[in-house]
C-alpha atoms as a PDB file:
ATOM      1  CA  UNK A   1      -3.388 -35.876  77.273  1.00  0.00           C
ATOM      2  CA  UNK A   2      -5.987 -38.396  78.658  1.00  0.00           C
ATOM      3  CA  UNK A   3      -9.440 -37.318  79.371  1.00  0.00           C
ATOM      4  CA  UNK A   4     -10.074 -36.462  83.587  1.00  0.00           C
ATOM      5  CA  UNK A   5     -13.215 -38.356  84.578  1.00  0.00           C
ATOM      6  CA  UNK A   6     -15.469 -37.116  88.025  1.00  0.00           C
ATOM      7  CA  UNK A   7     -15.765 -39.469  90.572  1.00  0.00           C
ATOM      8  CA  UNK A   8     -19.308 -39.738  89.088  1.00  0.00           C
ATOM      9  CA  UNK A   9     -17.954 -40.931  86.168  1.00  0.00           C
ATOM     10  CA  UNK A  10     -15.492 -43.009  87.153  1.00  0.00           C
ATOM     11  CA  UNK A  11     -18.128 -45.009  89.354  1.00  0.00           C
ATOM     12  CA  UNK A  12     -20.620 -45.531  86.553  1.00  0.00           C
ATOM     13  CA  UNK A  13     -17.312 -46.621  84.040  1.00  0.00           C
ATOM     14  CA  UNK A  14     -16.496 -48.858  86.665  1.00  0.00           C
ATOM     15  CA  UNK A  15     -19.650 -50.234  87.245  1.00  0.00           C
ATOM     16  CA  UNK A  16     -20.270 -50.458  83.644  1.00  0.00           C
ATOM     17  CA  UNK A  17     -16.763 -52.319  82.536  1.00  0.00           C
ATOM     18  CA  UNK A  18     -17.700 -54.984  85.328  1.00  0.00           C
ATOM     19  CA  UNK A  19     -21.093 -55.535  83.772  1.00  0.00           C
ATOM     20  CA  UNK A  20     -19.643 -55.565  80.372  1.00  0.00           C
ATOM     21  CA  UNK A  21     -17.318 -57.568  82.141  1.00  0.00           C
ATOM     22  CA  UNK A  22     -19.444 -60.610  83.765  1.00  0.00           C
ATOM     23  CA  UNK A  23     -21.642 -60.344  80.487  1.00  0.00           C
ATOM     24  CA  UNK A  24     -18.740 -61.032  77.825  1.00  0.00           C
ATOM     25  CA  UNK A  25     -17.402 -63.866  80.143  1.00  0.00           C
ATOM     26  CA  UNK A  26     -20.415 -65.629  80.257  1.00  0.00           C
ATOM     27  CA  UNK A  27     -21.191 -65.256  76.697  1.00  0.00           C
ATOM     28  CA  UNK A  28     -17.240 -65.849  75.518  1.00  0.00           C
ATOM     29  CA  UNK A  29     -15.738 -66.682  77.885  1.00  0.00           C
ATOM     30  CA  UNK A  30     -12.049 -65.063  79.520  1.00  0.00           C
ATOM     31  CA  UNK A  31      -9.253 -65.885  76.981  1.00  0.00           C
ATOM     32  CA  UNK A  32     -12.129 -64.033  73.853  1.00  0.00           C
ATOM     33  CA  UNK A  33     -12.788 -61.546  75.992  1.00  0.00           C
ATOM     34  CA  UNK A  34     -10.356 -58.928  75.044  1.00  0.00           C
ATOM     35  CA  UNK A  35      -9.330 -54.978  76.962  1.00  0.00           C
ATOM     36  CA  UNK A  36     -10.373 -53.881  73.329  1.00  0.00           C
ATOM     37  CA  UNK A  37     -13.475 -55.492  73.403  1.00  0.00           C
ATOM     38  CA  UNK A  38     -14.509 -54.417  76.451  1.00  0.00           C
ATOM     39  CA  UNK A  39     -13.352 -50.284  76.431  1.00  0.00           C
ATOM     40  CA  UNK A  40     -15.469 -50.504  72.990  1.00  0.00           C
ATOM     41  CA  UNK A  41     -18.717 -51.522  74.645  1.00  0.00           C
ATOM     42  CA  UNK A  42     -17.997 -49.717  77.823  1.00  0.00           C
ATOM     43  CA  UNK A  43     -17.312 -46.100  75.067  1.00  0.00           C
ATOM     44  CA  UNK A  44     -13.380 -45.494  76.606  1.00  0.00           C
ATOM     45  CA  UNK A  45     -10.159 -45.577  75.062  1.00  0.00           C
ATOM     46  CA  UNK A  46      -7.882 -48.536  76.347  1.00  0.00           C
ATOM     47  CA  UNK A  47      -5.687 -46.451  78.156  1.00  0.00           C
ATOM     48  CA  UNK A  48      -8.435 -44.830  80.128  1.00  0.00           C
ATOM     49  CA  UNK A  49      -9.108 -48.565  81.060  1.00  0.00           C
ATOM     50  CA  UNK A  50      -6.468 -48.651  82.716  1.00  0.00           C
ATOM     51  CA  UNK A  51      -7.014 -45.967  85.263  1.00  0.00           C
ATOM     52  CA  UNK A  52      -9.468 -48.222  86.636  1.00  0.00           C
ATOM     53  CA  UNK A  53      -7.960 -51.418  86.551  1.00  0.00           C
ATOM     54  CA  UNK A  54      -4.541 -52.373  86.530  1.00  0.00           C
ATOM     55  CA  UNK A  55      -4.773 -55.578  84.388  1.00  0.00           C
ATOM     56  CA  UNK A  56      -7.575 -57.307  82.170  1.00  0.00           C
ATOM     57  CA  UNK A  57      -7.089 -59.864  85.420  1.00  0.00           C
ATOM     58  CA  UNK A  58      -7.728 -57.709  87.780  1.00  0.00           C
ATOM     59  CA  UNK A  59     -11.140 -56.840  86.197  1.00  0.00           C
ATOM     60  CA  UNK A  60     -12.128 -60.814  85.765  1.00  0.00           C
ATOM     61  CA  UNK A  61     -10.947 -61.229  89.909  1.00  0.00           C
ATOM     62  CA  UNK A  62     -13.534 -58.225  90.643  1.00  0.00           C
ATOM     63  CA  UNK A  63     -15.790 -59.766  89.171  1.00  0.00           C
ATOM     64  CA  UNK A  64     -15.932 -63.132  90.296  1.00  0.00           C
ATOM     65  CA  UNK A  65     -15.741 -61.835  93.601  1.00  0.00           C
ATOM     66  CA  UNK A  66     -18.073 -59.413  93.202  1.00  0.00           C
ATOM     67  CA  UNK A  67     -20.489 -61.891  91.868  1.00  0.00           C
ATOM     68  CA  UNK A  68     -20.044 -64.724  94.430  1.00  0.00           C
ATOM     69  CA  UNK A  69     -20.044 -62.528  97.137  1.00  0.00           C
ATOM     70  CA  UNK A  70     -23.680 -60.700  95.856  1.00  0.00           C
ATOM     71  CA  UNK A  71     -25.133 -64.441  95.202  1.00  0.00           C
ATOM     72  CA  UNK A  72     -23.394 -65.617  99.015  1.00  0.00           C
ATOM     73  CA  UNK A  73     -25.048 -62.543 100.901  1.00  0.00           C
ATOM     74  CA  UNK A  74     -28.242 -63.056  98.884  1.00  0.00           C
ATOM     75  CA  UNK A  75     -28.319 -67.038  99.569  1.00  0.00           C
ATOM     76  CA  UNK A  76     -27.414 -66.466 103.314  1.00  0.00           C
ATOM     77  CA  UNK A  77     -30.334 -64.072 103.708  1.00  0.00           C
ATOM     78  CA  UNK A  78     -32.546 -67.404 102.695  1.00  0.00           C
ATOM     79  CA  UNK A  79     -30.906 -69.350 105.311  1.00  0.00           C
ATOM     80  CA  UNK A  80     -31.453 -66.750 107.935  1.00  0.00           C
ATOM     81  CA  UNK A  81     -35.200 -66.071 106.555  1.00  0.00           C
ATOM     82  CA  UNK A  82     -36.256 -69.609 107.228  1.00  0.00           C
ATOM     83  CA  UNK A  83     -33.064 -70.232 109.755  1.00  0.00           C
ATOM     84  CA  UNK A  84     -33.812 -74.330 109.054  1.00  0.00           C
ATOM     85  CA  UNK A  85     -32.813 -76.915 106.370  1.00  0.00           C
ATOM     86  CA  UNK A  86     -35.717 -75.973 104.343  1.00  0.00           C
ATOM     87  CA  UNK A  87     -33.616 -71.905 103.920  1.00  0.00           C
ATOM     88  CA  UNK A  88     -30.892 -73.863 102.545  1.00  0.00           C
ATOM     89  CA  UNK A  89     -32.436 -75.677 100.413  1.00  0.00           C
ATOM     90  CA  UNK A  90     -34.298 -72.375  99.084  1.00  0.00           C
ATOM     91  CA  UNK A  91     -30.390 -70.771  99.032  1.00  0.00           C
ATOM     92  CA  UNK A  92     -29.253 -73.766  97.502  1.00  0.00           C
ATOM     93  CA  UNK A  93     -31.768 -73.347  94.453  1.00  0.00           C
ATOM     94  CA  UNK A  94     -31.020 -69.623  94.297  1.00  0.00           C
ATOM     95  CA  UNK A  95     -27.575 -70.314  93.758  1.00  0.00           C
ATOM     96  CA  UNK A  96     -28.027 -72.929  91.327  1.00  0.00           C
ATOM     97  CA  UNK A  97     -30.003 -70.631  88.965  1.00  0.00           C
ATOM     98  CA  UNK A  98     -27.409 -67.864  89.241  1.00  0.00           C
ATOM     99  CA  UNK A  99     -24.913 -70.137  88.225  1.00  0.00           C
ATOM    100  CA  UNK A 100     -27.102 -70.509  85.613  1.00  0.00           C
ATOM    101  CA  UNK A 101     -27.230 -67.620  84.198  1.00  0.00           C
ATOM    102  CA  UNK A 102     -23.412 -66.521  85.436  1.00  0.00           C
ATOM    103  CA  UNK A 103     -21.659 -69.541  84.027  1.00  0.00           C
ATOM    104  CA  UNK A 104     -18.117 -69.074  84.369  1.00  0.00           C
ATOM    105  CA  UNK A 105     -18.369 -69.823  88.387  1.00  0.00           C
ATOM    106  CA  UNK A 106     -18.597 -73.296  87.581  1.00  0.00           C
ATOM    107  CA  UNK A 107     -16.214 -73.841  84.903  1.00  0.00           C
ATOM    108  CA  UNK A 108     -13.695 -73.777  87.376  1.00  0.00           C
ATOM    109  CA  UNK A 109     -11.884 -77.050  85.531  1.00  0.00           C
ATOM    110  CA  UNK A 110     -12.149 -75.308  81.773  1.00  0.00           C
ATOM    111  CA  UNK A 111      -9.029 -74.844  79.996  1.00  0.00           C
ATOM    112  CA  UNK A 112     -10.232 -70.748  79.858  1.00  0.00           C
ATOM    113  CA  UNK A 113     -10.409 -71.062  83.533  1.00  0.00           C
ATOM    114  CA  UNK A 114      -7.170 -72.353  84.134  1.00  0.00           C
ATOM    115  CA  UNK A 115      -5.576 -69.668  81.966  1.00  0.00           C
ATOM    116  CA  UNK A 116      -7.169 -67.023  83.861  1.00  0.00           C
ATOM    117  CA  UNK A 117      -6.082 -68.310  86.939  1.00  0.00           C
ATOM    118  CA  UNK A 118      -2.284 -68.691  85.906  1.00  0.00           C
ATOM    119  CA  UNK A 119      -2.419 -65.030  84.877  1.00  0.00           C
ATOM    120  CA  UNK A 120      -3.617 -64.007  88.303  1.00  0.00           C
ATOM    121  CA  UNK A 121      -1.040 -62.318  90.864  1.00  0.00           C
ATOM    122  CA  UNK A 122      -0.685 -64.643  94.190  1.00  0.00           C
ATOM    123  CA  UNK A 123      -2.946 -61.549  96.022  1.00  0.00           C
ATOM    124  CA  UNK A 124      -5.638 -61.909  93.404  1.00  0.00           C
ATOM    125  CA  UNK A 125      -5.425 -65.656  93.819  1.00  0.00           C
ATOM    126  CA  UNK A 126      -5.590 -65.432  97.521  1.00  0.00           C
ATOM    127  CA  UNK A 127      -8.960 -62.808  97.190  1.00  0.00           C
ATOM    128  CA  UNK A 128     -11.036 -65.598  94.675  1.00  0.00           C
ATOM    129  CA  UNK A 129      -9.528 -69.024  97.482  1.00  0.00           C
ATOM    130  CA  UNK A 130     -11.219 -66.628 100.437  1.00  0.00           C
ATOM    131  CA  UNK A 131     -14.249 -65.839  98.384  1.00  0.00           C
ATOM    132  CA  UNK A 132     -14.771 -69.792  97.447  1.00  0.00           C
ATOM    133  CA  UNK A 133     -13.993 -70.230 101.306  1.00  0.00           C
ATOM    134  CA  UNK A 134     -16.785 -67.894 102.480  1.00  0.00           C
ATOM    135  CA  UNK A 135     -19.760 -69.521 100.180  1.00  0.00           C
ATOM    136  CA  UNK A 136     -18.368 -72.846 101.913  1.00  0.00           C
ATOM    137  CA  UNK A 137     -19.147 -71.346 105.684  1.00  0.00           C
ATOM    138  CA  UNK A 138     -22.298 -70.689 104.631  1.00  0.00           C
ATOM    139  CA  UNK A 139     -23.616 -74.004 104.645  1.00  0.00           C
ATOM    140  CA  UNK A 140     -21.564 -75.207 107.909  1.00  0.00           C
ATOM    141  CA  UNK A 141     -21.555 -72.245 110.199  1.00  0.00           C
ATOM    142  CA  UNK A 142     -25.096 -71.290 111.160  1.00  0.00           C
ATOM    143  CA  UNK A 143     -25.284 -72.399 115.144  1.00  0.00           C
ATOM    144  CA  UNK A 144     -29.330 -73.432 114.044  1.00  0.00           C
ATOM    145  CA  UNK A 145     -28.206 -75.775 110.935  1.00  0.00           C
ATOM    146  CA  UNK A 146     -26.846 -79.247 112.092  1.00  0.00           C
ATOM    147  CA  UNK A 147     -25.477 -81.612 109.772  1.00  0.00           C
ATOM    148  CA  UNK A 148     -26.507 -85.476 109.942  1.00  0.00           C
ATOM    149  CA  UNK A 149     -23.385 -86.254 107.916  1.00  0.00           C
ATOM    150  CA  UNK A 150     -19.738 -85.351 108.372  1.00  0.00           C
ATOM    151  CA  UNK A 151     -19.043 -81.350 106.693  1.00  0.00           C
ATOM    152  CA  UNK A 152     -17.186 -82.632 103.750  1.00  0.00           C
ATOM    153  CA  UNK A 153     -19.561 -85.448 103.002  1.00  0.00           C
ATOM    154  CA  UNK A 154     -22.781 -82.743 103.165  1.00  0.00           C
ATOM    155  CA  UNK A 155     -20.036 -80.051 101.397  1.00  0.00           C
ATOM    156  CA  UNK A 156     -19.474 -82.568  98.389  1.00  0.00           C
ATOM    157  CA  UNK A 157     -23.103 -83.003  98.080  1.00  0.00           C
ATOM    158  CA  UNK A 158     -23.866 -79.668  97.460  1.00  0.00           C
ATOM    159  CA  UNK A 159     -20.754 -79.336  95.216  1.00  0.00           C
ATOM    160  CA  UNK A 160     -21.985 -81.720  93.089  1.00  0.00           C
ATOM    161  CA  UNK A 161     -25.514 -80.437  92.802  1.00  0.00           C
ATOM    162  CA  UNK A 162     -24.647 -77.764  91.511  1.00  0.00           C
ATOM    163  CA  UNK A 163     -22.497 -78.831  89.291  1.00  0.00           C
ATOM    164  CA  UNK A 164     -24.676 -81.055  87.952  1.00  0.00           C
ATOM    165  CA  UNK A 165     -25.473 -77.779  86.133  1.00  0.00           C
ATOM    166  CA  UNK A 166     -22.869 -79.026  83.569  1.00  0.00           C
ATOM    167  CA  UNK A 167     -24.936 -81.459  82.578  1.00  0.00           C
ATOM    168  CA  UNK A 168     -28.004 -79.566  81.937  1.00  0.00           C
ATOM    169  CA  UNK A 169     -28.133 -79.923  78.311  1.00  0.00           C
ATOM    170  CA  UNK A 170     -28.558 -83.306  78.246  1.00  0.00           C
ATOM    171  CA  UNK A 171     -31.308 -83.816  80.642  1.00  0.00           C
ATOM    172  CA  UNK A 172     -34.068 -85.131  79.223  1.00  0.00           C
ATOM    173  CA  UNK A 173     -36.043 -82.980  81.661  1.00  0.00           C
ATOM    174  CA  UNK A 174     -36.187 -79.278  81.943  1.00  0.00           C
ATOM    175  CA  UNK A 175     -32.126 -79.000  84.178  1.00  0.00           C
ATOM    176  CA  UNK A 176     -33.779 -76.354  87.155  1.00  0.00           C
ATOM    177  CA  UNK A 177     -36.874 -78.871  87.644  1.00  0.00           C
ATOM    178  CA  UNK A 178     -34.635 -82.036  88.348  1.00  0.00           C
ATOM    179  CA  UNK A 179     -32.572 -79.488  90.539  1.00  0.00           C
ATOM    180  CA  UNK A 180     -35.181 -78.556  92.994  1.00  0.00           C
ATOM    181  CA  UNK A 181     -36.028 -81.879  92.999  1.00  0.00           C
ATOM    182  CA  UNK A 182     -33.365 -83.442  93.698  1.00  0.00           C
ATOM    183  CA  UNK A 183     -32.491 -80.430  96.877  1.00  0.00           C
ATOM    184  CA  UNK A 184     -36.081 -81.248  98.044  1.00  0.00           C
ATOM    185  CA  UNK A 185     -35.457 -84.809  98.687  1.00  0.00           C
ATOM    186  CA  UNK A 186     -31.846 -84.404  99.606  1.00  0.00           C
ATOM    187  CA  UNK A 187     -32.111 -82.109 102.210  1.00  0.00           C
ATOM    188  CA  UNK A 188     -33.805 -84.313 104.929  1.00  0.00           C
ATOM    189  CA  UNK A 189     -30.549 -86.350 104.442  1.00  0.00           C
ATOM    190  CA  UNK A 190     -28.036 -83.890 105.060  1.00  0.00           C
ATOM    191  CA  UNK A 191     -30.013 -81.255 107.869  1.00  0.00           C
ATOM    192  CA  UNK A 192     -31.666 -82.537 111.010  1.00  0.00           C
END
């Protein structure tokens, strides 16, 4: 008979499988990252796993969401602190460093990616499209930010910034430095 947890319990397992969670897919990455693995570290049986989460997917799609929302509400706080291009350049290099340190939100074109994403449902799909879709707003939608270039053009800019974060190990100067430098003298171009 399985074990009854109280809703105490069942909040801190929760909690705890998604950091276990975020921690194992930074450090191995989705396909390594096994139910096993995870109900070991997090001290419950697999089955017990899956009275909180239907699927080993469903977990990963918490989690992503989870994590892009936290570092979207966090970067959009910047923007509204300094409400000016110079907040979203500070949001900008917030995000960049938790990419950083969370780096399976930008290996978006990995072959572990794509396997997570083909075992997603179409809803779970749907939830990580909106979540990418909301960290996009952020940069367009504030009535005090005005763009001197088109949306895509100052959208593809900042995509590639931070991807540029793929590249990090074979900067010849420290990867976060050359960041913030380059947002610094980008930022006049794209914000009046």
């Amino acid at each position: 008979m399985a074990r009854s947890f109280t809703e105490r319990e069942k909040n801190n397992i929760r909690r705890n499988l998604r950091e276990i969670c975020k921690r194992y897919w930074t450090q191995y990455g989705y396909k390594k990252t096994s139910v096993d693995d995870l109900c070991k570290q997090a001290g419950i049986s697999k089955g017990a796993f899956y009275l909180f989460f239907e699927s080993k997917e469903a977990l990963f799609c918490e989690v992503i969401c989870s994590v892009q929302e936290q570092i979207c509400n966090a970067a959009s706080a910047l923007i509204e602190k300094y409400k000016d291009r110079y907040g979203v350049a500070e949001a900008l290099k917030f995000i960049y460093r938790e990419y950083d340190q969370n780096n399976f939100l930008c290996n978006s074109n990995s072959t572990d990616f794509t396997i997570f994403m083909n075992k997603l449902s179409e809803e779970q799909s749907k939830k990580i499209v909106e979540s990418n879709k909301k960290s996009q707003q952020l940069f367009l939608n504030p009535s005090y930010l005005r763009c001197k270039v088109d949306a895509d053009m100052a959208m593809s800019v900042i995509y590639s910034l931070i991807l540029n974060i793929k590249n990090k190990d074979i900067l010849p100067q420290d990867h976060v430095e050359t960041f913030d430098f380059m947002v610094d003298h980008l930022i006049d171009s794209l914000y009046e």
